[in-house]
Protein backbone atom coordinates (compact mmCIF):
# COMPACT_ATOMS: atom_id res chain seq x y z
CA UNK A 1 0.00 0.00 0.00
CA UNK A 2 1.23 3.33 -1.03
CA UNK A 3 -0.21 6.34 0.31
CA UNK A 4 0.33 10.33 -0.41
CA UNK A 5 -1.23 13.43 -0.92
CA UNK A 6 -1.48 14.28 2.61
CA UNK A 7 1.64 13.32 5.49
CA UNK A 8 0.86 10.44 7.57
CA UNK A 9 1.53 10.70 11.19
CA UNK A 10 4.26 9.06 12.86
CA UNK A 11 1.99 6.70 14.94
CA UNK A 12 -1.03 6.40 12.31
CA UNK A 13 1.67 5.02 9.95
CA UNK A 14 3.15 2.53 12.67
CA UNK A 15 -0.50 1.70 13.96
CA UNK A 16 -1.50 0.92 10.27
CA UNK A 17 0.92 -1.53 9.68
CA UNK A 18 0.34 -3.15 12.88
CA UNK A 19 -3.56 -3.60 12.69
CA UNK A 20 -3.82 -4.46 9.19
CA UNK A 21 -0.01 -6.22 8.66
CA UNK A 22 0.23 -4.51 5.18
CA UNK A 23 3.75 -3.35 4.06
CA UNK A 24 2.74 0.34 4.18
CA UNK A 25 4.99 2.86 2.27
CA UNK A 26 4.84 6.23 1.56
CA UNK A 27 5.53 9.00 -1.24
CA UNK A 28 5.69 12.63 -1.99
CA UNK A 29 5.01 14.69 -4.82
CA UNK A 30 2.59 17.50 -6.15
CA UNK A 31 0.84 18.56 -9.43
CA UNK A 32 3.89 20.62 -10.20
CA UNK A 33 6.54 17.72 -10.30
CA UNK A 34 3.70 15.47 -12.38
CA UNK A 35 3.68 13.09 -9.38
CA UNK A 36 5.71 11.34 -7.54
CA UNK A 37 9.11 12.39 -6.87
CA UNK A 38 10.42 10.56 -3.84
CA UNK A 39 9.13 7.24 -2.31
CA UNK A 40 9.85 4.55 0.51
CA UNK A 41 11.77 1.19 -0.71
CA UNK A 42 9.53 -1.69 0.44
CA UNK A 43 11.88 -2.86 2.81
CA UNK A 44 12.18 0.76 4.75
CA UNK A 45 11.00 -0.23 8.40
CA UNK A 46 11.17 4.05 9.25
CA UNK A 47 7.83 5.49 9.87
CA UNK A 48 6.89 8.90 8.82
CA UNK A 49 9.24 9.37 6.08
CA UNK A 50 8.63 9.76 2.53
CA UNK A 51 12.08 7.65 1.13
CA UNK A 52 14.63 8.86 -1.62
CA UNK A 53 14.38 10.49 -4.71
CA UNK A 54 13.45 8.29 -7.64
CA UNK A 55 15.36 8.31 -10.94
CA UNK A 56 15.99 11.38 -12.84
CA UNK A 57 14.78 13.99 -9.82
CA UNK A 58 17.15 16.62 -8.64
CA UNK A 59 17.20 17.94 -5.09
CA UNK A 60 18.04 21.01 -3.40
CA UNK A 61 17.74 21.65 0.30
CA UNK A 62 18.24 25.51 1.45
CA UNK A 63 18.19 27.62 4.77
CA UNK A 64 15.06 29.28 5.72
CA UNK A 65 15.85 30.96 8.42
CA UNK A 66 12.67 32.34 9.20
CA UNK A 67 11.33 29.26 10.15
CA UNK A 68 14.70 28.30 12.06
CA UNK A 69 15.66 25.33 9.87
CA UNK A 70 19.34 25.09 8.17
CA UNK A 71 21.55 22.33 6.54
CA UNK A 72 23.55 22.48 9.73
CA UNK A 73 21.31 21.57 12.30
CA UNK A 74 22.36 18.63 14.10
CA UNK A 75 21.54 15.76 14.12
CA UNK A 76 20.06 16.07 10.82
CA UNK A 77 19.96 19.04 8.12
CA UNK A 78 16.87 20.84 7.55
CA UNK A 79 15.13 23.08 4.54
CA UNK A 80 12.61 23.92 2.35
CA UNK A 81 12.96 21.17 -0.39
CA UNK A 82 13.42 22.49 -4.22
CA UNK A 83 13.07 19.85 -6.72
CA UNK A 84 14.56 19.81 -10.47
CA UNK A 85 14.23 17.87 -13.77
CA UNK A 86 12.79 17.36 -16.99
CA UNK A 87 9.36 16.16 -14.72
CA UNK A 88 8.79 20.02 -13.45
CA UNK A 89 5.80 21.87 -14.81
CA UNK A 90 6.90 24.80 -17.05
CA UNK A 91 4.51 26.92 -14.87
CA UNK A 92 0.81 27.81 -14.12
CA UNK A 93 -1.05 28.69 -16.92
CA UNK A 94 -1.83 32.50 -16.95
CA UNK A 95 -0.20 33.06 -13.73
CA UNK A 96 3.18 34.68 -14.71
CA UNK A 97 4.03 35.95 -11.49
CA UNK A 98 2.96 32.95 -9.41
CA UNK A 99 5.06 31.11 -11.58
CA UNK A 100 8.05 33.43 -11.53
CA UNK A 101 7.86 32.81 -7.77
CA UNK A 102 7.80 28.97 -7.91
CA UNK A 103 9.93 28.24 -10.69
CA UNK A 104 13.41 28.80 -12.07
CA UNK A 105 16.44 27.50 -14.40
CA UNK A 106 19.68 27.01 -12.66
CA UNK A 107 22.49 24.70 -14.89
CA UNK A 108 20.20 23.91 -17.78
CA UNK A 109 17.43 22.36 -14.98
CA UNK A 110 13.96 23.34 -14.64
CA UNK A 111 13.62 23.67 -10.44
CA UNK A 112 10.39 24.21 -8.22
CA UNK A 113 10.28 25.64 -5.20
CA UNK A 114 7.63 23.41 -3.29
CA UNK A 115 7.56 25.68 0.09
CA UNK A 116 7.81 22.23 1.95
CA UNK A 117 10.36 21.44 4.80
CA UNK A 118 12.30 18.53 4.11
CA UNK A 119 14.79 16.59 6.58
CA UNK A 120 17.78 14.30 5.42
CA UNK A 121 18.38 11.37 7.40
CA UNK A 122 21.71 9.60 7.46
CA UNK A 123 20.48 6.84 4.77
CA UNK A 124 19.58 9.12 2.24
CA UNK A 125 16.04 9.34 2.98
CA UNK A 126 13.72 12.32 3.59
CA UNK A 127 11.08 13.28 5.56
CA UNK A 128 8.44 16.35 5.25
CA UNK A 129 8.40 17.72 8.24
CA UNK A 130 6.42 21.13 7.95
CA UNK A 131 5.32 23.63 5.26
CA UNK A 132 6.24 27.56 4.62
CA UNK A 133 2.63 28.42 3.96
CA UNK A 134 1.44 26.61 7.12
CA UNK A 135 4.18 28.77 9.80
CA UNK A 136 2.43 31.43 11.46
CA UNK A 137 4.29 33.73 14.32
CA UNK A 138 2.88 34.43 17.17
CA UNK A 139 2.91 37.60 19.59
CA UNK A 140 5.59 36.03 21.74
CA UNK A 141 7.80 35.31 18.60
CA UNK A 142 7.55 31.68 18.58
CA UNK A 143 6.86 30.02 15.24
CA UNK A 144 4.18 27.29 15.02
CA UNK A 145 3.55 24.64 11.95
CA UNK A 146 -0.38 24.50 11.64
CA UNK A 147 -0.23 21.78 9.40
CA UNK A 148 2.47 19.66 11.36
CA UNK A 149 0.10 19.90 14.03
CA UNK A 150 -3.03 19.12 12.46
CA UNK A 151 -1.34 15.82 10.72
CA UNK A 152 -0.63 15.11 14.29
CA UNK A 153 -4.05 15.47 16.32
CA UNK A 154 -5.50 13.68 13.20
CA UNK A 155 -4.22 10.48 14.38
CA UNK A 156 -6.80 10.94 17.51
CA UNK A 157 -9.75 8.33 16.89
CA UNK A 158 -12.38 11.02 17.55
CA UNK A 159 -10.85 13.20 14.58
CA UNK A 160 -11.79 13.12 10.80
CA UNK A 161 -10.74 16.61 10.24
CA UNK A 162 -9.08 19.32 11.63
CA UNK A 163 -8.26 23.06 11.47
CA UNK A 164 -6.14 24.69 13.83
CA UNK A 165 -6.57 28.61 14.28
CA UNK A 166 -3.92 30.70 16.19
CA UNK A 167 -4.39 33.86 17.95
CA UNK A 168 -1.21 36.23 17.85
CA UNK A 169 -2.74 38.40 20.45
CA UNK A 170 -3.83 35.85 22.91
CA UNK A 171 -0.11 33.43 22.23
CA UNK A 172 -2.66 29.90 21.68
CA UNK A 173 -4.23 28.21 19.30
CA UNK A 174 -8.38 26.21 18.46
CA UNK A 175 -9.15 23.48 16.13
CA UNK A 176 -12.36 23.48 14.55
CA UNK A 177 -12.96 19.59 14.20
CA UNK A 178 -15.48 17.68 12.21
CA UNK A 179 -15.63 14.36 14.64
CA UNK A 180 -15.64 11.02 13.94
CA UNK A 181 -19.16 9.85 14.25
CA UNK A 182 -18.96 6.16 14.38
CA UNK A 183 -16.07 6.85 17.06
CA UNK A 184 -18.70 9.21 19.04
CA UNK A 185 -21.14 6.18 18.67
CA UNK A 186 -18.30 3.50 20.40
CA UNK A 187 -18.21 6.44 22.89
CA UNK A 188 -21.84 6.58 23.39
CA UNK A 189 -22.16 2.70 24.48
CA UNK A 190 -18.84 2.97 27.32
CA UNK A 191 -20.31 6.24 28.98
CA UNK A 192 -23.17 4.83 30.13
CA UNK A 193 -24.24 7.77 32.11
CA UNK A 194 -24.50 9.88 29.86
CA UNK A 195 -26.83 8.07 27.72
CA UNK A 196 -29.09 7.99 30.87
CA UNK A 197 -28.79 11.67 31.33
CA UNK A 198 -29.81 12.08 27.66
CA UNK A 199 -31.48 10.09 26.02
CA UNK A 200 -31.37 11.08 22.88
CA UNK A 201 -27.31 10.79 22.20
CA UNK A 202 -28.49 7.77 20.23
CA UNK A 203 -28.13 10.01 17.71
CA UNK A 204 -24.55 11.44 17.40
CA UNK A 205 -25.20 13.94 15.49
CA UNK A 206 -26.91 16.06 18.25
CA UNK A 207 -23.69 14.89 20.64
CA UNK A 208 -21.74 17.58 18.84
CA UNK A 209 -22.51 20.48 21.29
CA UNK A 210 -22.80 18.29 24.42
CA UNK A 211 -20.09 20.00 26.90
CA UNK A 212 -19.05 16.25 28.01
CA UNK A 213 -18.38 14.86 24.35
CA UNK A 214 -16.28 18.28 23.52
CA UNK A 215 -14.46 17.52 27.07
CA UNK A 216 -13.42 13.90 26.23
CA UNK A 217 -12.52 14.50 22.66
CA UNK A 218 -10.51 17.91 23.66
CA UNK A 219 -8.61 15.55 26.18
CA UNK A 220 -8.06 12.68 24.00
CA UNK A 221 -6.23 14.87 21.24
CA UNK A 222 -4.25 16.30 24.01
CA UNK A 223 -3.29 13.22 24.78
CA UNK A 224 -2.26 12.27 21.02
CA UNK A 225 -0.46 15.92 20.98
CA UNK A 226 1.92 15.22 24.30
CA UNK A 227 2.42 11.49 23.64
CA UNK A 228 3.64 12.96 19.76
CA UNK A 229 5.73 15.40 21.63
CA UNK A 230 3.59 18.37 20.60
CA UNK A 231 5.08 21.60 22.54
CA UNK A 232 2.61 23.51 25.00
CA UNK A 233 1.85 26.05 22.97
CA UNK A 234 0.90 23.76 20.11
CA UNK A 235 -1.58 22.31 22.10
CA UNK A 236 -5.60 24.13 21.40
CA UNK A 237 -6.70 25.54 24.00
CA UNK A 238 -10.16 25.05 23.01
CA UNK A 239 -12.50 22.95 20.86
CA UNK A 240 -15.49 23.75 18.38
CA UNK A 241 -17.28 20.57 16.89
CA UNK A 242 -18.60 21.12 13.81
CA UNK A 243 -21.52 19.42 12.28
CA UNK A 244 -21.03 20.17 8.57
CA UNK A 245 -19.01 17.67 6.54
CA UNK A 246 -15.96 19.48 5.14
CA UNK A 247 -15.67 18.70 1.26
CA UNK A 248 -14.52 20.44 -2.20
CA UNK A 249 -18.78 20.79 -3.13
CA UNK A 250 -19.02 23.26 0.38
CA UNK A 251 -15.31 24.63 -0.93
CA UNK A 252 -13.64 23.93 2.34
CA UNK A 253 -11.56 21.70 0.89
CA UNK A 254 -9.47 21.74 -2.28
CA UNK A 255 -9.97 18.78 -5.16
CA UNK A 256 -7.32 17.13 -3.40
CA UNK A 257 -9.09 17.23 -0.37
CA UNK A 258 -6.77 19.88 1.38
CA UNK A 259 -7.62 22.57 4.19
CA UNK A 260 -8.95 25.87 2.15
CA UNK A 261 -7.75 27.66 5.23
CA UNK A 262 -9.49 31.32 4.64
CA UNK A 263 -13.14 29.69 3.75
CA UNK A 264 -13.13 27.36 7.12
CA UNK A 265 -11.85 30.51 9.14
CA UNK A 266 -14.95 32.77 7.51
CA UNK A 267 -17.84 29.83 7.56
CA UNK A 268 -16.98 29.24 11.28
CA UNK A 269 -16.33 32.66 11.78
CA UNK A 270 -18.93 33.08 14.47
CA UNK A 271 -17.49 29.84 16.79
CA UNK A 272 -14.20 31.11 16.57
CA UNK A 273 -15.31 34.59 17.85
CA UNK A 274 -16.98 33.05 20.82
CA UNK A 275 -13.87 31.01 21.52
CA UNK A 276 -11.94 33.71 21.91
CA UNK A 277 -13.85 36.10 23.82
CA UNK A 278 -14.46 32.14 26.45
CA UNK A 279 -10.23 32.63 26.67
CA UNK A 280 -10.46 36.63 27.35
CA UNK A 281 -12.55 35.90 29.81
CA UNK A 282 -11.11 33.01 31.09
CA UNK A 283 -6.79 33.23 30.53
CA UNK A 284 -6.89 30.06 32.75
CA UNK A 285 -8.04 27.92 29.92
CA UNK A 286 -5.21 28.94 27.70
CA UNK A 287 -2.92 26.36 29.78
CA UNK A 288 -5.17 24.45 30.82
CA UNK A 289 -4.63 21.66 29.30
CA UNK A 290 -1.36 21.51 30.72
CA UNK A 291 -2.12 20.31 33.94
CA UNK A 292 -2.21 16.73 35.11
């Protein structure tokens, strides 16, 4: 099985091949390098890497040292990944100065910036391990990798999708999560109280704004967050469950099923507001999830 598009989480990819006993493997690429351009060998017992770079593809690591990653760091070095060869796209059609951003000739080779953070390991394999576009700063001046921690809090069994939001002002972050309804079911039948209490959580839909569910699935993920070695501040300090299915036809995802960042933050515009006046009011919440 060969899997891409999207990273897979350090223990979602060794859980995977545990459960199911599949040899599971995994590949990188984009629209821009017409595919695949690196990918695991089958015998590669690593998890959460993406392999070497196949035949005929050209790599550049460089410094960004905005995001605090250089080809010196120890033990490994770090960068955004460029890619070359005769696979790059020329550029994107009618975009000139998109393209003059994302593409360039260097030595007779077509390269493209992919804005990804890349890691070389001592083998000669690579692992993505965050993205330009998803590094926000916050008030305090620490950087934060939305993405690295959303592909980490989706490995939580109550989690289909995720979006985190920061708040520069207030130094923390919410997720706006669609749940996992068959998980909230499984839920439903070990908290046996609560189905007396309410009778009608037979229906998990209307679970979604219960303060009890939001409290056991805002533990659980951070749970998944500490045990992944999530820092505190990349930890939400608060939860919105959200009812709506999150797809390309509601255009909160793209075609390839990624975050459209900007629409999620303006449809939930309203939950996110009340979240943040809950931690104005209440600065104890920020860390509270820090506490044992």
């Amino acid at each position: 099985m060969v899997v891409g598009g999207a990273p897979l989480a350090y223990d979602l990819h060794k859980r995977i091949k545990c459960a199911l006993n599949v040899t599971l493997i995994q590949g990188y690429g984009s629209t821009e390098t017409s595919g695949g351009v690196f990918c695991m060998d089958f015998k590669d017992l690593s998890y959460g890497r993406v392999g070497s770079p196949l035949n005929g593809v050209r790599v550049r690591v460089v410094n960004w040292p905005e995001g605090n990653y250089f080809i010196d760091d120890k033990p490994n070095p770090r960068g955004e990944l460029i890619i070359g060869g005769e696979m790059i796209s020329s550029g994107y059609l009618d975009l000139e100065e998109a393209s003059r951003a994302a593409f360039f000739n260097d030595d007779g080779i077509h390269w493209f910036i992919t804005g990804d953070i890349a890691e070389i390991h001592s083998d000669g394999t690579f692992s993505i391990i965050d993205r330009k576009k998803d590094i926000v700063k916050l008030a305090n001046g620490e950087f934060i990798s939305l993405g690295k921690i959303e592909a980490t809090l989706k490995s939580s069994c109550y989690v289909d999708n995720i979006c985190i939001v920061p708040n520069a002002t207030l130094n923390c972050l919410v997720a706006l999560i669609v749940p996992n309804l068959m998980s909230i079911k499984s839920l439903i039948g070990r908290q046996l109280e609560l189905t007396k209490q309410l009778p009608q959580l037979s229906d998990p839909n209307l679970l979604i704004g219960h303060p009890e569910i939001i409290k056991i699935i805002h533990n659980d993920i951070i749970d998944v967050g500490i045990r992944q070695r999530l820092k505190s501040l990349e930890l939400p300090s608060m939860i919105t469950l959200c009812e709506e299915i999150w797809a390309p036809d509601n255009d909160l995802l793209t075609a390839a099923m990624k975050l459209k960042r900007a629409n999620i933050i303006k449809h939930y515009n309203y939950d996110l507001q009340q979240m943040w006046s809950s931690l104005r009011a209440n600065p104890e919440k920020i860390r509270l999830q820090l506490k044992k």
